[in-house]
C-alpha atoms as a PDB file:
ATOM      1  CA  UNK A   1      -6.767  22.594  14.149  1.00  0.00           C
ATOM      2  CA  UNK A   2      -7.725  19.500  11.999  1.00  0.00           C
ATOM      3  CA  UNK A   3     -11.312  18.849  11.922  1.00  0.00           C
ATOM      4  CA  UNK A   4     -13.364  15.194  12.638  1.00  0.00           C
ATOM      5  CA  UNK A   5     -16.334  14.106  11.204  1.00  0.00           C
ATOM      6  CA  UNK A   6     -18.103  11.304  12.592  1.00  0.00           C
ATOM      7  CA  UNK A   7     -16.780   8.943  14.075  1.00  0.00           C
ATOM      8  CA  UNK A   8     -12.717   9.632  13.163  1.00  0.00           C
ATOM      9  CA  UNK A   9     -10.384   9.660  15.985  1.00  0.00           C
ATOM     10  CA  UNK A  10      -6.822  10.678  16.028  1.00  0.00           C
ATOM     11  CA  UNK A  11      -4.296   8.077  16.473  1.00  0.00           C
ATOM     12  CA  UNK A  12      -0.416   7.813  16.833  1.00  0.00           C
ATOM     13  CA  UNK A  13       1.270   6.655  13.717  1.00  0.00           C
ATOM     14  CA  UNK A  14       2.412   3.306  15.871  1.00  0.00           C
ATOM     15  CA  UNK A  15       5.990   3.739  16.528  1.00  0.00           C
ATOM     16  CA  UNK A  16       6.299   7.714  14.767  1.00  0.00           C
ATOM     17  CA  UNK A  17       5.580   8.863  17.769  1.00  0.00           C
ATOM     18  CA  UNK A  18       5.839  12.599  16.611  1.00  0.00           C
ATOM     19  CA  UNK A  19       3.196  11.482  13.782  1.00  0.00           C
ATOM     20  CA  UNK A  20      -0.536  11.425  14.102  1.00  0.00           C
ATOM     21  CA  UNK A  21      -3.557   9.805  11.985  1.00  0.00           C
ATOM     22  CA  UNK A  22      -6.907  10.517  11.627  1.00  0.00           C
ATOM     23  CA  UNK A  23      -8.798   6.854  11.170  1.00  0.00           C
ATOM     24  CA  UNK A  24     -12.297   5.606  11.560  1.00  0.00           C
ATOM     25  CA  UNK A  25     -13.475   2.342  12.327  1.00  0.00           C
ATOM     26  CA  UNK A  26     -16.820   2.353   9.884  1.00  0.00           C
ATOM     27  CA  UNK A  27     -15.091   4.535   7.319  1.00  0.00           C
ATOM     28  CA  UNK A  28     -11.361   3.424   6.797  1.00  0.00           C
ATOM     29  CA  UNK A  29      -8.304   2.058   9.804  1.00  0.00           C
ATOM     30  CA  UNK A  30      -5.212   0.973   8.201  1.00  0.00           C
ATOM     31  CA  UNK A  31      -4.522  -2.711   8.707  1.00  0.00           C
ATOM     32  CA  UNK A  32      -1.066  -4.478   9.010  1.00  0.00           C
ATOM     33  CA  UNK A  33      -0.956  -4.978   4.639  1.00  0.00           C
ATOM     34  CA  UNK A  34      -0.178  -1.160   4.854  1.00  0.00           C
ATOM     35  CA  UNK A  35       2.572  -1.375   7.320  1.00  0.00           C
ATOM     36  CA  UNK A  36       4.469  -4.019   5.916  1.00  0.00           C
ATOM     37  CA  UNK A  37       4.339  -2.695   2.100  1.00  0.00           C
ATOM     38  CA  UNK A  38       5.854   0.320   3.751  1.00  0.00           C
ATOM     39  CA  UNK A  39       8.304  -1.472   5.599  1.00  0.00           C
ATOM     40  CA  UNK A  40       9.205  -3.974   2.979  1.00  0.00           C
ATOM     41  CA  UNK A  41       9.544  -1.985   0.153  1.00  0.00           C
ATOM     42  CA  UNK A  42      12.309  -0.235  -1.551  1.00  0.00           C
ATOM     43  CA  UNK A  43      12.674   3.318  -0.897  1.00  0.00           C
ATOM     44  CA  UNK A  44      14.692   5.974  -2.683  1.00  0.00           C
ATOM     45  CA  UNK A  45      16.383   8.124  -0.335  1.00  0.00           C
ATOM     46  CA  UNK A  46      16.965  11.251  -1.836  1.00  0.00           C
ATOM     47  CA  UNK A  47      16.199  11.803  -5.269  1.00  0.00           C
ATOM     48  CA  UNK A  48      13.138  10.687  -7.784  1.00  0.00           C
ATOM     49  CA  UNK A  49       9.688  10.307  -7.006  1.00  0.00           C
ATOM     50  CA  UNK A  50       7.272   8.045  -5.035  1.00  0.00           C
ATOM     51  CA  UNK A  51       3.680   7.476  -6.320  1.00  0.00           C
ATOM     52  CA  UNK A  52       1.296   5.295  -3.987  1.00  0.00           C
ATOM     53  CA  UNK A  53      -2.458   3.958  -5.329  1.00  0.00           C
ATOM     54  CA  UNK A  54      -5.585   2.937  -3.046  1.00  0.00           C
ATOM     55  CA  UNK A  55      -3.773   5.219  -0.793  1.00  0.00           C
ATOM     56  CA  UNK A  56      -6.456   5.193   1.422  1.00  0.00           C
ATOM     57  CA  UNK A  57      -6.291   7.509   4.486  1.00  0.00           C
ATOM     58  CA  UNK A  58      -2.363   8.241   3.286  1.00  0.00           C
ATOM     59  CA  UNK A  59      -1.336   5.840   5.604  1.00  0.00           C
ATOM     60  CA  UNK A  60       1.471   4.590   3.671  1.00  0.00           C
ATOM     61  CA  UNK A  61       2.876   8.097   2.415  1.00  0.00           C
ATOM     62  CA  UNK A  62       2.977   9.016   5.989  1.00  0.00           C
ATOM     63  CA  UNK A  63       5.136   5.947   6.455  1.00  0.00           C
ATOM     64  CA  UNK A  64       7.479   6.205   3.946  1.00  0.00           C
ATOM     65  CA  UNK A  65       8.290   9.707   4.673  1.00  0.00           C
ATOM     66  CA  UNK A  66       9.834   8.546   7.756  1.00  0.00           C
ATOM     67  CA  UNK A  67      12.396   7.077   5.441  1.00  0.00           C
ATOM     68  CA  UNK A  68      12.464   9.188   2.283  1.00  0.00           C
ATOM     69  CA  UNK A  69      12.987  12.913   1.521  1.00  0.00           C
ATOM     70  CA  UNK A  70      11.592  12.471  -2.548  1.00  0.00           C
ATOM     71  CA  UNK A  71       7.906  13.979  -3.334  1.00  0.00           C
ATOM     72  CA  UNK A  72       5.151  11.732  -2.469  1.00  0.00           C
ATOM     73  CA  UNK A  73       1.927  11.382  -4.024  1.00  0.00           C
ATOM     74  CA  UNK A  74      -1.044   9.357  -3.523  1.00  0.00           C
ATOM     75  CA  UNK A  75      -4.167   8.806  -5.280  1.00  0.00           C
ATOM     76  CA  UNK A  76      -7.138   7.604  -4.028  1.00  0.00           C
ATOM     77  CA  UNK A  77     -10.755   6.959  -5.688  1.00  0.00           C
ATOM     78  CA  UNK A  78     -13.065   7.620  -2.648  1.00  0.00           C
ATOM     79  CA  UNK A  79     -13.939  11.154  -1.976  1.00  0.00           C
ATOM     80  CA  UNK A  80     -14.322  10.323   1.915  1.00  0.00           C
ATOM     81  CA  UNK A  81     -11.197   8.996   2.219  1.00  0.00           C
ATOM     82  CA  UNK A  82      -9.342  11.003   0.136  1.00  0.00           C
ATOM     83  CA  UNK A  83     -10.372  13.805   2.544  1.00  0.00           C
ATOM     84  CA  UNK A  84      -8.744  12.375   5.028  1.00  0.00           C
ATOM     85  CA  UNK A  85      -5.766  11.932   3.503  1.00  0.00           C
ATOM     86  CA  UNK A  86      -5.609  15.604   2.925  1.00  0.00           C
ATOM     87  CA  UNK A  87      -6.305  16.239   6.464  1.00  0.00           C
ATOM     88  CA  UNK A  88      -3.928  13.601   7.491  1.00  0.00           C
ATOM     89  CA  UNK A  89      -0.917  15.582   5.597  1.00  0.00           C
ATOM     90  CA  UNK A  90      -2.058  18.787   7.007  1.00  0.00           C
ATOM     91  CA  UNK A  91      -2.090  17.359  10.532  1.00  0.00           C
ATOM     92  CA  UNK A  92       1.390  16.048  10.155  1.00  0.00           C
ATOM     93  CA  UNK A  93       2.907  19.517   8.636  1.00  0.00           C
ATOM     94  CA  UNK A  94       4.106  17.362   5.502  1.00  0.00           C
ATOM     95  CA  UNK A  95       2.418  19.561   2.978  1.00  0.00           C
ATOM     96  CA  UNK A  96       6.167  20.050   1.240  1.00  0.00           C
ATOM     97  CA  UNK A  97       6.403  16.294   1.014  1.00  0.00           C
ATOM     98  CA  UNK A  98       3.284  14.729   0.471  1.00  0.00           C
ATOM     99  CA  UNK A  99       0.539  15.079  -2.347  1.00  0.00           C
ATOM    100  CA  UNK A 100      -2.922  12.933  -2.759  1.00  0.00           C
ATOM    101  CA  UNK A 101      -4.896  12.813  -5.654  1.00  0.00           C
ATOM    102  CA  UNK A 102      -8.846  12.057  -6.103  1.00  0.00           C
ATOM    103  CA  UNK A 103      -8.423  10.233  -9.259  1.00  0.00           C
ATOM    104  CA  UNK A 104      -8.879   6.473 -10.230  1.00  0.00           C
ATOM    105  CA  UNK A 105      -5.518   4.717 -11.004  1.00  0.00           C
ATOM    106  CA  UNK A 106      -6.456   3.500 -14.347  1.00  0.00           C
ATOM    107  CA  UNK A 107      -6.523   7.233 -15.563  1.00  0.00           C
ATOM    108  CA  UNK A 108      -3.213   8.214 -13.552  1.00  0.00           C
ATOM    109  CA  UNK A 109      -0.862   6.864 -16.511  1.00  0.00           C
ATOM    110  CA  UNK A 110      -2.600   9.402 -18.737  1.00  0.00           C
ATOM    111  CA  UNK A 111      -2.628  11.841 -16.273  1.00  0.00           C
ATOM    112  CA  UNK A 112       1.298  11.859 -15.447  1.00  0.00           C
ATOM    113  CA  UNK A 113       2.320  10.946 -19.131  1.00  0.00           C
ATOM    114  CA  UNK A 114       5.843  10.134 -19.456  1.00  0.00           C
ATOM    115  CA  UNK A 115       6.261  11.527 -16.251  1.00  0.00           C
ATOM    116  CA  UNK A 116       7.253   8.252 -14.433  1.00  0.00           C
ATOM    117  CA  UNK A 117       8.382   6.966 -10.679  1.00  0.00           C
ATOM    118  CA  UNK A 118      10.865   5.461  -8.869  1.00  0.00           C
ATOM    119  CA  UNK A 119       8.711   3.477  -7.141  1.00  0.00           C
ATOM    120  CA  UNK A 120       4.864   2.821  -7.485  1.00  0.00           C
ATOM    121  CA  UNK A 121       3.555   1.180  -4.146  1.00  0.00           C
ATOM    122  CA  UNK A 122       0.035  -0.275  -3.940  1.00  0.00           C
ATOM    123  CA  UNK A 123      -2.187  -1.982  -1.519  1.00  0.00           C
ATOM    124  CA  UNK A 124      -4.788  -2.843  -3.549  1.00  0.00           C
ATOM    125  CA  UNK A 125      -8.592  -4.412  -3.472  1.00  0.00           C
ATOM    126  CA  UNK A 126      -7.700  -8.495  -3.002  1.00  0.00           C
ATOM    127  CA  UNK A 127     -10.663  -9.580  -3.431  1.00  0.00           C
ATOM    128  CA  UNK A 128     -13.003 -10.111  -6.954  1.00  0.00           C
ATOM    129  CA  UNK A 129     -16.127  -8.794  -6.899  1.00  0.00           C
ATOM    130  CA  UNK A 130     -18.706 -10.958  -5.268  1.00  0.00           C
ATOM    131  CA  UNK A 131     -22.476 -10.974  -5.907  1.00  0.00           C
ATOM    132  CA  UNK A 132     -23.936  -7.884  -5.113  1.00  0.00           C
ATOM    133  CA  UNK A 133     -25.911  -9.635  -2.031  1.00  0.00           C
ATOM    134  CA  UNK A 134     -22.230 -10.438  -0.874  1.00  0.00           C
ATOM    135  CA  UNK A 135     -20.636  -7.984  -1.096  1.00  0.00           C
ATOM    136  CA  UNK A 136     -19.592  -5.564   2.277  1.00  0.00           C
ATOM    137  CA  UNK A 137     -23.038  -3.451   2.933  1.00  0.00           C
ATOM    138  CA  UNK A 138     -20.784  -0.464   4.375  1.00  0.00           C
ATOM    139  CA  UNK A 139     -20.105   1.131   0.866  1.00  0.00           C
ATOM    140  CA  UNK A 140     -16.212   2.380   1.626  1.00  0.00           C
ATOM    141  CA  UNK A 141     -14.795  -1.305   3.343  1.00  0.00           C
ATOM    142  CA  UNK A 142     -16.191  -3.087   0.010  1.00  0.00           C
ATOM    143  CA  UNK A 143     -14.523  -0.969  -2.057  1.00  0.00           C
ATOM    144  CA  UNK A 144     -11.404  -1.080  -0.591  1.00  0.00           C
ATOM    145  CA  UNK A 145     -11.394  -5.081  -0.600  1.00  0.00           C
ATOM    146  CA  UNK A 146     -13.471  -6.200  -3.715  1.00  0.00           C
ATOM    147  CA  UNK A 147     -12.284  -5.289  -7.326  1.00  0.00           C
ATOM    148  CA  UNK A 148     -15.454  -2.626  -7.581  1.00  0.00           C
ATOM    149  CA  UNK A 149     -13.573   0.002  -9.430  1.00  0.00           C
ATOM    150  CA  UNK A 150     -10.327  -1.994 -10.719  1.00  0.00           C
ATOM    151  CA  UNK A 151      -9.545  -5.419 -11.403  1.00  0.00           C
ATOM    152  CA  UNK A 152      -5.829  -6.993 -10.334  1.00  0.00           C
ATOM    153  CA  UNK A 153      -4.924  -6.857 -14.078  1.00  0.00           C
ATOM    154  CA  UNK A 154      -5.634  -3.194 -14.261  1.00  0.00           C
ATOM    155  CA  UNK A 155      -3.769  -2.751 -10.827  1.00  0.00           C
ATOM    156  CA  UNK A 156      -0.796  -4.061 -12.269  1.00  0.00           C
ATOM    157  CA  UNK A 157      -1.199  -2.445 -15.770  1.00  0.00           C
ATOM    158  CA  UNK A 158      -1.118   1.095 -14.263  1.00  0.00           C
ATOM    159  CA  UNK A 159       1.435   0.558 -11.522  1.00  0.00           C
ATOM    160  CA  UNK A 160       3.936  -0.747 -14.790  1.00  0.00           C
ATOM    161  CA  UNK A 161       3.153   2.566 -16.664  1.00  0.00           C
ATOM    162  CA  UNK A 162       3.417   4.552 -14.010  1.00  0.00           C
ATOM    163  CA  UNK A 163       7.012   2.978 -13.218  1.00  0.00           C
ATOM    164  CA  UNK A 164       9.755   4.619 -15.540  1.00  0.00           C
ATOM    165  CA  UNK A 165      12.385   1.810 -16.627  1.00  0.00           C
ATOM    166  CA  UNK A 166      14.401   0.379 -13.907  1.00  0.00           C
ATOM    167  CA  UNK A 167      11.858   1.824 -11.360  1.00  0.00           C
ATOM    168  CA  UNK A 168      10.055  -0.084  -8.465  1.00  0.00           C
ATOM    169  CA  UNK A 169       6.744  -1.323  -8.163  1.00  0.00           C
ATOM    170  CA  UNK A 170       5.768  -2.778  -4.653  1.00  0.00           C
ATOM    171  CA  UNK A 171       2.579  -4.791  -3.858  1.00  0.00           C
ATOM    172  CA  UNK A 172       0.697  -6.374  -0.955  1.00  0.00           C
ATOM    173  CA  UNK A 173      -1.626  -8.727  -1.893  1.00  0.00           C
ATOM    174  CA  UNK A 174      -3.002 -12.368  -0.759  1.00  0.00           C
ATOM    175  CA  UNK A 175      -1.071 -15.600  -1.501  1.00  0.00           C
ATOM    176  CA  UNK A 176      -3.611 -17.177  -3.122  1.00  0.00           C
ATOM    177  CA  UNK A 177      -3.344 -14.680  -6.216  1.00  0.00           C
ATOM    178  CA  UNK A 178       0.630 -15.390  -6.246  1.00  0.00           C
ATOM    179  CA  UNK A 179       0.482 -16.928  -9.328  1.00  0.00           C
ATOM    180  CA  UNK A 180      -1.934 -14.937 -11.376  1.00  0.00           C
ATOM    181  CA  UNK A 181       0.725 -11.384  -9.898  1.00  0.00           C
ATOM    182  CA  UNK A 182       3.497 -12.831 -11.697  1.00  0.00           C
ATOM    183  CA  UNK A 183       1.928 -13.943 -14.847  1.00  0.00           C
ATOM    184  CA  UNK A 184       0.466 -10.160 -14.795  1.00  0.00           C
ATOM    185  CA  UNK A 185       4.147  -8.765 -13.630  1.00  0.00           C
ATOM    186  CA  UNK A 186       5.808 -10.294 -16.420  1.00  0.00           C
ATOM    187  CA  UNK A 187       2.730  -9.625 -18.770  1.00  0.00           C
ATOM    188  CA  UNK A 188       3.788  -5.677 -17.958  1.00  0.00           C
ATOM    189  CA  UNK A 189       7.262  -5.878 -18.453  1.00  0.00           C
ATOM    190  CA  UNK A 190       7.512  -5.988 -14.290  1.00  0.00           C
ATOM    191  CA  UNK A 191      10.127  -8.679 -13.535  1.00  0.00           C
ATOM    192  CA  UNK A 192       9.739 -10.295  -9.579  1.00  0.00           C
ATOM    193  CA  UNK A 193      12.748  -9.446  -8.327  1.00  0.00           C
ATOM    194  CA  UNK A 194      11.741 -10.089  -4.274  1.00  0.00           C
ATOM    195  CA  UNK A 195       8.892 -11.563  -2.213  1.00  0.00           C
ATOM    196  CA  UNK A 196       7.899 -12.108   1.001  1.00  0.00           C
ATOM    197  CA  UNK A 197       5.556 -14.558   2.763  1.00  0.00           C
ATOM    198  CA  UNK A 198       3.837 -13.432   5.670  1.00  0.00           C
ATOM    199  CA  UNK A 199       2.443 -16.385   7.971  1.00  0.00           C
ATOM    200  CA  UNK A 200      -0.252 -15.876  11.326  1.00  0.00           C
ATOM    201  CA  UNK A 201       2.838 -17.944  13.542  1.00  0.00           C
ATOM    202  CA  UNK A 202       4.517 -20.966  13.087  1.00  0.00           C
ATOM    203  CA  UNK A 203       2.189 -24.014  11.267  1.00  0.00           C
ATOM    204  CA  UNK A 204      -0.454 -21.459  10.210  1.00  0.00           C
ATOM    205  CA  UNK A 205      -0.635 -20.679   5.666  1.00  0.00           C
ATOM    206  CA  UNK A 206       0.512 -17.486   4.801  1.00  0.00           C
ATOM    207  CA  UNK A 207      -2.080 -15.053   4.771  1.00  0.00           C
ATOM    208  CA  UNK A 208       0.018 -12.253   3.445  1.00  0.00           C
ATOM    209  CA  UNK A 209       2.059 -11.749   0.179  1.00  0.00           C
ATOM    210  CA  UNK A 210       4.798  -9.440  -0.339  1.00  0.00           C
ATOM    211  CA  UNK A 211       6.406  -8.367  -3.461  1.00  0.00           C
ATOM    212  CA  UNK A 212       8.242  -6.511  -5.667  1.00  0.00           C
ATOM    213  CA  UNK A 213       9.039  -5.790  -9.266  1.00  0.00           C
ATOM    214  CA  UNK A 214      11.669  -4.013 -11.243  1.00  0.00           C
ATOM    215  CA  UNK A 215      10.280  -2.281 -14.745  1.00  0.00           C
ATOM    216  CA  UNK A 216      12.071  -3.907 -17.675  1.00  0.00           C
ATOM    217  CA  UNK A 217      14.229  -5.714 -15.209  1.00  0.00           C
ATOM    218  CA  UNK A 218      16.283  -8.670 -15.535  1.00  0.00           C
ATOM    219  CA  UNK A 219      15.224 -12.284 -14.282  1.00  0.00           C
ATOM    220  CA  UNK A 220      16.194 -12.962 -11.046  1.00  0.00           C
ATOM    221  CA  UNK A 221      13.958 -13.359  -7.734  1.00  0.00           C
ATOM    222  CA  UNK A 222      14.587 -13.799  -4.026  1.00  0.00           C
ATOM    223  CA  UNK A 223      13.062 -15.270  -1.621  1.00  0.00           C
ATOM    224  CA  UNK A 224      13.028 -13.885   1.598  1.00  0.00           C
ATOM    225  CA  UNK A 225      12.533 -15.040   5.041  1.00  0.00           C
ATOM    226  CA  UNK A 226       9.406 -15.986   6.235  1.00  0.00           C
ATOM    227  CA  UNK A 227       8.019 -13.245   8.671  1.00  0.00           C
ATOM    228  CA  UNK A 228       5.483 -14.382  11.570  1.00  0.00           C
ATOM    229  CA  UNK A 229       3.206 -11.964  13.454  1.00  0.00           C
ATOM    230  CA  UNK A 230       2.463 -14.134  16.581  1.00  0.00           C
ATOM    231  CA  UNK A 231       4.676 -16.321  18.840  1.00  0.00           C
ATOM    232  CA  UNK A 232       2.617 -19.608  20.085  1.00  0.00           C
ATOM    233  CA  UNK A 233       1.682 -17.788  23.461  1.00  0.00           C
ATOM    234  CA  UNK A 234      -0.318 -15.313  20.570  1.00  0.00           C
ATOM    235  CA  UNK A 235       1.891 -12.419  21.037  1.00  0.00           C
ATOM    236  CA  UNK A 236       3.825 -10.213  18.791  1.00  0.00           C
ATOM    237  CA  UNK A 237       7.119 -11.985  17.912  1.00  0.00           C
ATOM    238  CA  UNK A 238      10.091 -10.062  18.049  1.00  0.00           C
ATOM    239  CA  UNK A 239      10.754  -8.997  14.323  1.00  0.00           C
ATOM    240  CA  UNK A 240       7.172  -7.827  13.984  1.00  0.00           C
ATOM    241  CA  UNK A 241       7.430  -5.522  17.705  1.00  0.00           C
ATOM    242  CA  UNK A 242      10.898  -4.371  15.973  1.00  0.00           C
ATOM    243  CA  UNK A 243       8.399  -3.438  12.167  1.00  0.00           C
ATOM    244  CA  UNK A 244       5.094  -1.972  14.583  1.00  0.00           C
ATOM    245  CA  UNK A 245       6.693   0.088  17.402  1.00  0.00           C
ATOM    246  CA  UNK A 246      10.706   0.077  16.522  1.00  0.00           C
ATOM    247  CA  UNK A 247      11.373  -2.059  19.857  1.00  0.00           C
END
């Protein structure tokens, strides 16, 4: 039997409903960024190696092993959190499968060496570091959103290194920082190869960005549908019931 501290609680993994996940609300609850980078991004099936950073409470490793059978690690800087994440494997029998790491990603291209990945995933901080009288006062939520421990640039530096040539590297970030990812993509030898807008509903900005690189890849980007979360009567529109709960 798992243990809780605290306040965690044990949720289904939305629509894995043989999957659980052990989330807290003043500690760490993944949000819809995690879902989507899991649903949008490329997956190897069968062979190589998946590496996810700011993993969090594993949420997206749990995800994406619903729709790969490759080794897959993630690495996350919090020591709370990463306990979870441990716990979260455990509770799911994936221990075969599924790795995390207490590490920081800027050390994890050092640590693996030339041992690269198909596909680096990462949901990173989007936010840069306020004033310290701004910041989030719970500890764990302003890490995970303000660029405390790791800047975009060193984000994006890692997750290139990380990615062996002609591997993956797949991002959820904010719009607003759209132009700054692709300057820093192509500063890293990561060419844009897809991206994703992700809008409230219909006449709303975009409040989520989606996208994806290729190591050493070749120009070429596309532009994908736009995908809205509500309908105007402020429910979930079909394609995002069809992403959530597979209906």
């Amino acid at each position: 039997m798992v243990q809780l501290y605290g306040d965690e609680r044990i949720d289904f993994l939305l629509a894995k409903e043989n999957m659980r996940i052990i989330q807290s609300p003043s500690v760490f609850a993944f949000s819809l960024d995690a879902v989507l980078l899991a649903d949008f991004t490329y997956v190897p099936k069968t062979r190589g190696k998946i590496l996810d950073l700011c993993t969090g409470n594993g949420v997206v490793p749990l995800f994406l092993s619903t729709r790969s059978k490759v080794p897959i690690t993630g690495v996350e800087i919090q020591e709370r959190l990463f306990d979870m994440a441990v716990r979260n494997i455990e509770l799911n029998e994936l221990d075969n499968q599924l790795e995390i790491i207490h590490g920081d990603l800027k050390d994890m291209p050092a640590y693996y060496g030339n041992d690269k990945f198909d596909l680096v995933t990462c949901n990173p901080p989007y936010f840069p570091t306020p004033k310290t009288d701004e910041q989030n006062l719970n500890e764990h939520m302003a890490i995970a959103r303000h660029e405390i421990h790791c800047n975009l640039e060193e984000v994006v530096e890692s997750c290139s290194r990380l990615a062996k040539s002609g591997g993956k590297v797949s991002m959820v970030h904010r719009p607003e920082r759209l132009v700054e990812i692709v300057q820093l993509f192509k500063k890293y030898k990561l060419e844009p190869k897809r991206m994703r807008l992700v809008y409230p509903k219909e006449g709303k900005e975009a409040n989520i960005l989606l996208i994806e690189g290729v190591r050493d890849g070749k120009a070429g980007l596309k532009i994908l549908p736009p995908l809205y979360a509500l309908t105007k009567e402020d429910e979930y529109t079909e394609e995002l019931r069809e992403i959530l709960y597979g209906e």
